[in-house]
N, C-alpha and C. Protein backbone atom coordinates (compact mmCIF):
# COMPACT_ATOMS: atom_id res chain seq x y z
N UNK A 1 0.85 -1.17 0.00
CA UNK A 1 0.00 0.00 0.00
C UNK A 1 0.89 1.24 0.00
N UNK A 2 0.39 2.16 -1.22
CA UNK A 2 1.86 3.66 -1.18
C UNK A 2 0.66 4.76 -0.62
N UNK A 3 1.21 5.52 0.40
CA UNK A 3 0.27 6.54 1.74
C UNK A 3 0.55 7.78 1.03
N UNK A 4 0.02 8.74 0.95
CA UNK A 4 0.66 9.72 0.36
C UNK A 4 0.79 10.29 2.06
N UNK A 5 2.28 10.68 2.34
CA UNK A 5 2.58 11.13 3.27
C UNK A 5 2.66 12.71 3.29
N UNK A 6 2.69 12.85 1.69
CA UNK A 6 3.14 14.67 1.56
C UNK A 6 1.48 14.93 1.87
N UNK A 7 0.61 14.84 1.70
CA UNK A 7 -0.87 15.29 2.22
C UNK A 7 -1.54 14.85 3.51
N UNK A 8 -0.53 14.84 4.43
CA UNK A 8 -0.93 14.78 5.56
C UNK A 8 -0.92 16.37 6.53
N UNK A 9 -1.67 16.75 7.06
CA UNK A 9 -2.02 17.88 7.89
C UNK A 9 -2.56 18.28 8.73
N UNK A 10 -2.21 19.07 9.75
CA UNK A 10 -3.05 18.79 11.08
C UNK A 10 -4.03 19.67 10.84
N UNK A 11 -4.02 20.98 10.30
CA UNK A 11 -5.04 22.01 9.89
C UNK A 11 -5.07 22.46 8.69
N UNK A 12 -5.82 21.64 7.99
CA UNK A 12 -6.29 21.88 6.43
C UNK A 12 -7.48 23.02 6.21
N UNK A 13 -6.99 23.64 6.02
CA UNK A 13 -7.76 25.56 6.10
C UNK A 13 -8.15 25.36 4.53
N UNK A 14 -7.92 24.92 3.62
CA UNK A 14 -8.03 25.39 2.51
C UNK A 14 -8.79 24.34 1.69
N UNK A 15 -9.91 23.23 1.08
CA UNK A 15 -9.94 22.38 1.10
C UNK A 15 -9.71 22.17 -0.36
N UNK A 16 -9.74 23.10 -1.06
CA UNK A 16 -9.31 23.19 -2.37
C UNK A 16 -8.27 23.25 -2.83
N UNK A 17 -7.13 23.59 -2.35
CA UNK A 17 -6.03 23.16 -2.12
C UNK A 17 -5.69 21.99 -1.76
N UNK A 18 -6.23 21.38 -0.96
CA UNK A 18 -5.97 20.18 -0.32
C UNK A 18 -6.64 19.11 -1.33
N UNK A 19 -7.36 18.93 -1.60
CA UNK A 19 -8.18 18.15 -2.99
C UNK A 19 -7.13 18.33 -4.33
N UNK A 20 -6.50 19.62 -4.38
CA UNK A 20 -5.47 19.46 -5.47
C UNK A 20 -3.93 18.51 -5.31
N UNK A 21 -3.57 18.45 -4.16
CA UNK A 21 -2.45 18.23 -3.69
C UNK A 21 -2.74 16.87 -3.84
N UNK A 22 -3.89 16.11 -2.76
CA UNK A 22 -4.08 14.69 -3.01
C UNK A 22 -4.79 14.29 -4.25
N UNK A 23 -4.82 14.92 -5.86
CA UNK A 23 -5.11 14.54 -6.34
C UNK A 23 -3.79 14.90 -7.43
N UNK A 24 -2.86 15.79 -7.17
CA UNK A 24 -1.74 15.97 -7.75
C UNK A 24 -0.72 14.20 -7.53
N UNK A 25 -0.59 14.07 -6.12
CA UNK A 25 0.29 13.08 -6.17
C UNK A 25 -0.70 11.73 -6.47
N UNK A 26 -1.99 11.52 -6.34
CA UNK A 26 -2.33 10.30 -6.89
C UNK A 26 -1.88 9.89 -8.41
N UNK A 27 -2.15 11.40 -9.27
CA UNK A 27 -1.35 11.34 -10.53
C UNK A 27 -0.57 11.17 -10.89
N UNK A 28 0.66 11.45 -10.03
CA UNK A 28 2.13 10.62 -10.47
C UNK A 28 2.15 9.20 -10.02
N UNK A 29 1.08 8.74 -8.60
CA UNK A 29 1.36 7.63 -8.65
C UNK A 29 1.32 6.60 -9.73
N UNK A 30 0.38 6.70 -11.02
CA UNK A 30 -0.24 6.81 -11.83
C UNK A 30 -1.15 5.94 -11.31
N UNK A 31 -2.31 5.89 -10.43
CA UNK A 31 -3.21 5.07 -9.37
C UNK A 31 -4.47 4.96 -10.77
N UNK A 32 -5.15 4.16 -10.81
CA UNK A 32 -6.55 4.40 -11.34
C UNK A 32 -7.98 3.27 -10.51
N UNK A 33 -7.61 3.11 -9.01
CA UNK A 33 -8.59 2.60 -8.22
C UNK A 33 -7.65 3.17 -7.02
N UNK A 34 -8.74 3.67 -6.14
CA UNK A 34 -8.01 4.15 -5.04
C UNK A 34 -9.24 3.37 -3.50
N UNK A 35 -8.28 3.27 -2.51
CA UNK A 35 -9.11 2.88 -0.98
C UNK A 35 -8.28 3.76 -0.23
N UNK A 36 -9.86 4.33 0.22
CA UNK A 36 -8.98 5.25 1.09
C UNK A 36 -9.47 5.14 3.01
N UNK A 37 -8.41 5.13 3.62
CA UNK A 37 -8.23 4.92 4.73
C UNK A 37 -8.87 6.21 5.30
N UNK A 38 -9.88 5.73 6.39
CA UNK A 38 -10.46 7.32 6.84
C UNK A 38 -10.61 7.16 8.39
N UNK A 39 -9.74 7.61 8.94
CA UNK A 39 -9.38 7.73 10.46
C UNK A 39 -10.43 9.11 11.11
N UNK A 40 -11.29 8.81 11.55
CA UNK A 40 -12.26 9.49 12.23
C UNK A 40 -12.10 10.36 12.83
N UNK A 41 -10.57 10.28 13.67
CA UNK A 41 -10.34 11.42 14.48
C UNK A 41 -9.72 12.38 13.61
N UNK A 42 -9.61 13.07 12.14
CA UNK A 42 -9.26 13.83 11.73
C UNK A 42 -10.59 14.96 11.89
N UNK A 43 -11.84 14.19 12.38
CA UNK A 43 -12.96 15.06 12.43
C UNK A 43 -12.76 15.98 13.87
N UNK A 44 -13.24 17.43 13.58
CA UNK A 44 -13.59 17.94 14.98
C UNK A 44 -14.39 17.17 15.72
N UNK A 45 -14.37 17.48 16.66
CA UNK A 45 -14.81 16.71 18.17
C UNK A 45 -16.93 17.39 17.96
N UNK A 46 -16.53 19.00 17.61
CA UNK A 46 -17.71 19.19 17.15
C UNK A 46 -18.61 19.25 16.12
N UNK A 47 -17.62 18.58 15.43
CA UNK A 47 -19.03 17.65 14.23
C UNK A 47 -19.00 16.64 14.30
N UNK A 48 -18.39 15.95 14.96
CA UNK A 48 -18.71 14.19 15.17
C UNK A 48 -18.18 14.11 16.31
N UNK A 49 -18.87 13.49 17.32
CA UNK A 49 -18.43 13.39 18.94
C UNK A 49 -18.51 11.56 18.87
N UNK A 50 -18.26 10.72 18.52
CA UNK A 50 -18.15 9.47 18.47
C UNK A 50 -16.26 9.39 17.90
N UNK A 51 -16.00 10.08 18.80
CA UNK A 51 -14.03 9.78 18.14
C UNK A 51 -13.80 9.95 19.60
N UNK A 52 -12.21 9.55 19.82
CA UNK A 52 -11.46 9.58 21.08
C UNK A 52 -11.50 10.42 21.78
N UNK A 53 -10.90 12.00 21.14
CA UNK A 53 -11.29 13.10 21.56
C UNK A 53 -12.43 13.60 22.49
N UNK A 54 -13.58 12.70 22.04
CA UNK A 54 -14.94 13.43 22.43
C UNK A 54 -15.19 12.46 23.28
N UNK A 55 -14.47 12.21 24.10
CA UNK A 55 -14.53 11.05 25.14
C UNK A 55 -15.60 11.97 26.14
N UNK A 56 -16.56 11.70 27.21
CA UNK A 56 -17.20 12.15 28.27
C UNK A 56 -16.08 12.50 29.26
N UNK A 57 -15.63 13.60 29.83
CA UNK A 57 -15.48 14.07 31.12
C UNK A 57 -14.01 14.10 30.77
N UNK A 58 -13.35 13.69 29.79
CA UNK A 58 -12.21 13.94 29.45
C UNK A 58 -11.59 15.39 29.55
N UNK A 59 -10.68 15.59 30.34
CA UNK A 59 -9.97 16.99 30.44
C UNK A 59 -9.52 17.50 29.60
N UNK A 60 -8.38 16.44 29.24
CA UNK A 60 -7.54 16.65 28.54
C UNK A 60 -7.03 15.35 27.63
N UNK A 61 -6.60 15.65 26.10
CA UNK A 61 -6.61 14.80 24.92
C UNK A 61 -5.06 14.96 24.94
N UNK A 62 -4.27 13.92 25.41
CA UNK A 62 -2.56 14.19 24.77
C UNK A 62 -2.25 14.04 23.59
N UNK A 63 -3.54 13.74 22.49
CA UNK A 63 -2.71 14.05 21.05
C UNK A 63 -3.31 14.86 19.99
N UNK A 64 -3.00 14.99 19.13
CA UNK A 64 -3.59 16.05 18.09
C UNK A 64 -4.77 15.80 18.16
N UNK A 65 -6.16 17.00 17.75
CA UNK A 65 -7.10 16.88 17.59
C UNK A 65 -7.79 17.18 16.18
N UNK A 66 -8.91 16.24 15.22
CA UNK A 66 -8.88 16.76 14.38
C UNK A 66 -9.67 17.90 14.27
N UNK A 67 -9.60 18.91 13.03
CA UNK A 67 -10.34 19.77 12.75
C UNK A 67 -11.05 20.11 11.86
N UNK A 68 -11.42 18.72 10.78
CA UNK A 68 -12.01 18.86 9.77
C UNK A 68 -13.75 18.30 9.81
N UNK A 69 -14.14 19.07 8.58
CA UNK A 69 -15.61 19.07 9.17
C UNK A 69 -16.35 17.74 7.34
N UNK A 70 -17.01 17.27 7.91
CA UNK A 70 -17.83 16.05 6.51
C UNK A 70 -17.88 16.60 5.47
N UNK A 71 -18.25 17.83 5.20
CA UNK A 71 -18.31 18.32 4.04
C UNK A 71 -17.16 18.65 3.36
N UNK A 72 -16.11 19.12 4.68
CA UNK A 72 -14.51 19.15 3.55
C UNK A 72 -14.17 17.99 3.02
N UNK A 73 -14.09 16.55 4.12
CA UNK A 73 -13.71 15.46 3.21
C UNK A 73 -14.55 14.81 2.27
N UNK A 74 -15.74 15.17 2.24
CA UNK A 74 -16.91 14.83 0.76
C UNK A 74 -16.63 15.55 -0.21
N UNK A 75 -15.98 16.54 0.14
CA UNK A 75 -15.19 17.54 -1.16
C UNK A 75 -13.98 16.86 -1.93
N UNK A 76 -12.90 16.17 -1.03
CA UNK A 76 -11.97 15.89 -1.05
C UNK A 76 -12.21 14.75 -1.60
N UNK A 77 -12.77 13.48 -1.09
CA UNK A 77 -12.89 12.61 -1.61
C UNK A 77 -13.78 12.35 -2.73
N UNK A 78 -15.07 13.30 -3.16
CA UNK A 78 -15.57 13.42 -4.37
C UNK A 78 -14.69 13.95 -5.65
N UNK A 79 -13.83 14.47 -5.39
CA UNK A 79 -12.63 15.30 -6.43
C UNK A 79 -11.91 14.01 -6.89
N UNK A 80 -11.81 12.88 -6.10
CA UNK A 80 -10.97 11.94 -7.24
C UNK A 80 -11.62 11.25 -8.45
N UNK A 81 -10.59 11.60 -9.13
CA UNK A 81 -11.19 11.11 -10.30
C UNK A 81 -10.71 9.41 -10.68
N UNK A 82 -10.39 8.87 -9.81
CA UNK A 82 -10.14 7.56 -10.43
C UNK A 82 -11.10 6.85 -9.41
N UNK A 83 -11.52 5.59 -10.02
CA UNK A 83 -12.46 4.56 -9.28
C UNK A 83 -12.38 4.16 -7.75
N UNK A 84 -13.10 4.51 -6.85
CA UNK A 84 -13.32 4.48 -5.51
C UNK A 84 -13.50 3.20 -5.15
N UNK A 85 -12.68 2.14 -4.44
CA UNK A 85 -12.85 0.56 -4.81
C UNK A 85 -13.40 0.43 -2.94
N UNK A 86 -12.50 1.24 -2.64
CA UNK A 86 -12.92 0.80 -0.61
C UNK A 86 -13.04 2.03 0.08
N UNK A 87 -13.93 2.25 1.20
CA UNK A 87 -13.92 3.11 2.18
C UNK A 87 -13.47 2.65 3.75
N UNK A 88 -12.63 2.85 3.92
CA UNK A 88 -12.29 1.90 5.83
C UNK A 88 -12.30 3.16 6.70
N UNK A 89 -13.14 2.79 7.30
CA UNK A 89 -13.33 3.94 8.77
C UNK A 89 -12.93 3.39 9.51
N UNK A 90 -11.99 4.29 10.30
CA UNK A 90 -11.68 3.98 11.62
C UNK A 90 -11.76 4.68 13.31
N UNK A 91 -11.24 4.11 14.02
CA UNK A 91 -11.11 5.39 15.12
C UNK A 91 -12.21 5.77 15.95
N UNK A 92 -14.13 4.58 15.70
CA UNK A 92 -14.67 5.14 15.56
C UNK A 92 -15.27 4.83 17.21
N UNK A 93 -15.22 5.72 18.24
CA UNK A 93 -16.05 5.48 19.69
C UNK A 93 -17.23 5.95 20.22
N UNK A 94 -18.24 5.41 20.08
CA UNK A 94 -19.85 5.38 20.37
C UNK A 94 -19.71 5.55 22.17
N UNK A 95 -19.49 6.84 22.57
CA UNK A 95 -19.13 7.40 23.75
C UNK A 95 -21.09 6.82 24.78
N UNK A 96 -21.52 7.89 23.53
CA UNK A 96 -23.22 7.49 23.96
C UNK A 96 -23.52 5.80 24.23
N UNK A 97 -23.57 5.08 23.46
CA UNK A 97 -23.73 3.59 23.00
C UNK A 97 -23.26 3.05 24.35
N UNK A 98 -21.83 3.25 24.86
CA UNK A 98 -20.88 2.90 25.72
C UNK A 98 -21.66 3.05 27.10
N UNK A 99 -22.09 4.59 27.18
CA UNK A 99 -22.78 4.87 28.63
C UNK A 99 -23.62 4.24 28.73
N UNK A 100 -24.77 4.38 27.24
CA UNK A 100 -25.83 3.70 28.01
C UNK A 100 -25.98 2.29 28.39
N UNK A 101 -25.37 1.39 27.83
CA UNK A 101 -24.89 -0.24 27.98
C UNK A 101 -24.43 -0.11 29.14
N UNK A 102 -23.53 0.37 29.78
CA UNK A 102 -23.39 0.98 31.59
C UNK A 102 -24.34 0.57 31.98
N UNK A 103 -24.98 2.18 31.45
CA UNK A 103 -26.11 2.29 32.77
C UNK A 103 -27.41 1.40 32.85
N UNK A 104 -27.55 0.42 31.30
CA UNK A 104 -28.54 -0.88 31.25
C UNK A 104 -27.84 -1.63 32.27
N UNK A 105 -26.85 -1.85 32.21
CA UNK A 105 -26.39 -3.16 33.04
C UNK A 105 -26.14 -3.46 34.39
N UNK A 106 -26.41 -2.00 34.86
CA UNK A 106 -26.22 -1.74 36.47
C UNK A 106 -28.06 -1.56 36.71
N UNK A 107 -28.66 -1.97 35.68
CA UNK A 107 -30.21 -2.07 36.61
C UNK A 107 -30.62 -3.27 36.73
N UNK A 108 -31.29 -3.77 37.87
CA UNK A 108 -31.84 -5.09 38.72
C UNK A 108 -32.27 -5.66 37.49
N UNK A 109 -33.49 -5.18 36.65
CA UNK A 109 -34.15 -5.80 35.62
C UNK A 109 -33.42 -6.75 34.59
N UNK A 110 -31.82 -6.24 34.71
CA UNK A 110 -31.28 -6.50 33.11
C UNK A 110 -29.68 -8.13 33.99
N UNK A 111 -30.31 -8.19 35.02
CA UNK A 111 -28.92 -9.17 35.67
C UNK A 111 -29.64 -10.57 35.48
């Protein structure tokens, strides 16, 4: 698997730019099916709260946080022009899902 490492960024401000860049080096790869790896936590915490980041009661996050919002990477990933073969999400933590399975399992009814 070749990563494009030069389009990696912690704050992608520009998304049109950024759609050119990862679609500049897919072109030299000369790629014509692409899978693209989609790590969840590149999302802000406040457009998708199901990532690490957006953990409940968490203070503090010791690693980068992302800051991109669905519509930049639907931009990004609609701009390629070669055949879309896989989507892999990752990263992904159902904070909600988590509590409430808790708090089912600590009632009399559910033992």
């Amino acid at each position: 698997m070749t990563q494009c490492t030069a389009c990696y960024s912690q704050d992608i401000e520009d998304v049109q730019a950024a759609s050119q860049k990862v679609q500049a080096w897919i072109a030299e790869q000369e790629f014509t099916h692409i899978a693209v790896f989609f790590d969840l936590d590149v999302l802000s915490p406040q457009e998708f709260r199901s990532i690490m980041p957006a953990e409940p009661y968490l203070e503090k996050f010791e690693a980068g946080i992302g800051t991109m919002k669905f519509n930049q990477l639907s931009e990004i990933i609609n701009s390629l022009d070669q055949e879309l073969v896989s989507l892999i999400m990752t990263e992904h933590m159902p904070w909600d899902a988590k509590s409430l399975q808790t708090f089912m399992g600590s009632l009399s009814i559910f033992k």
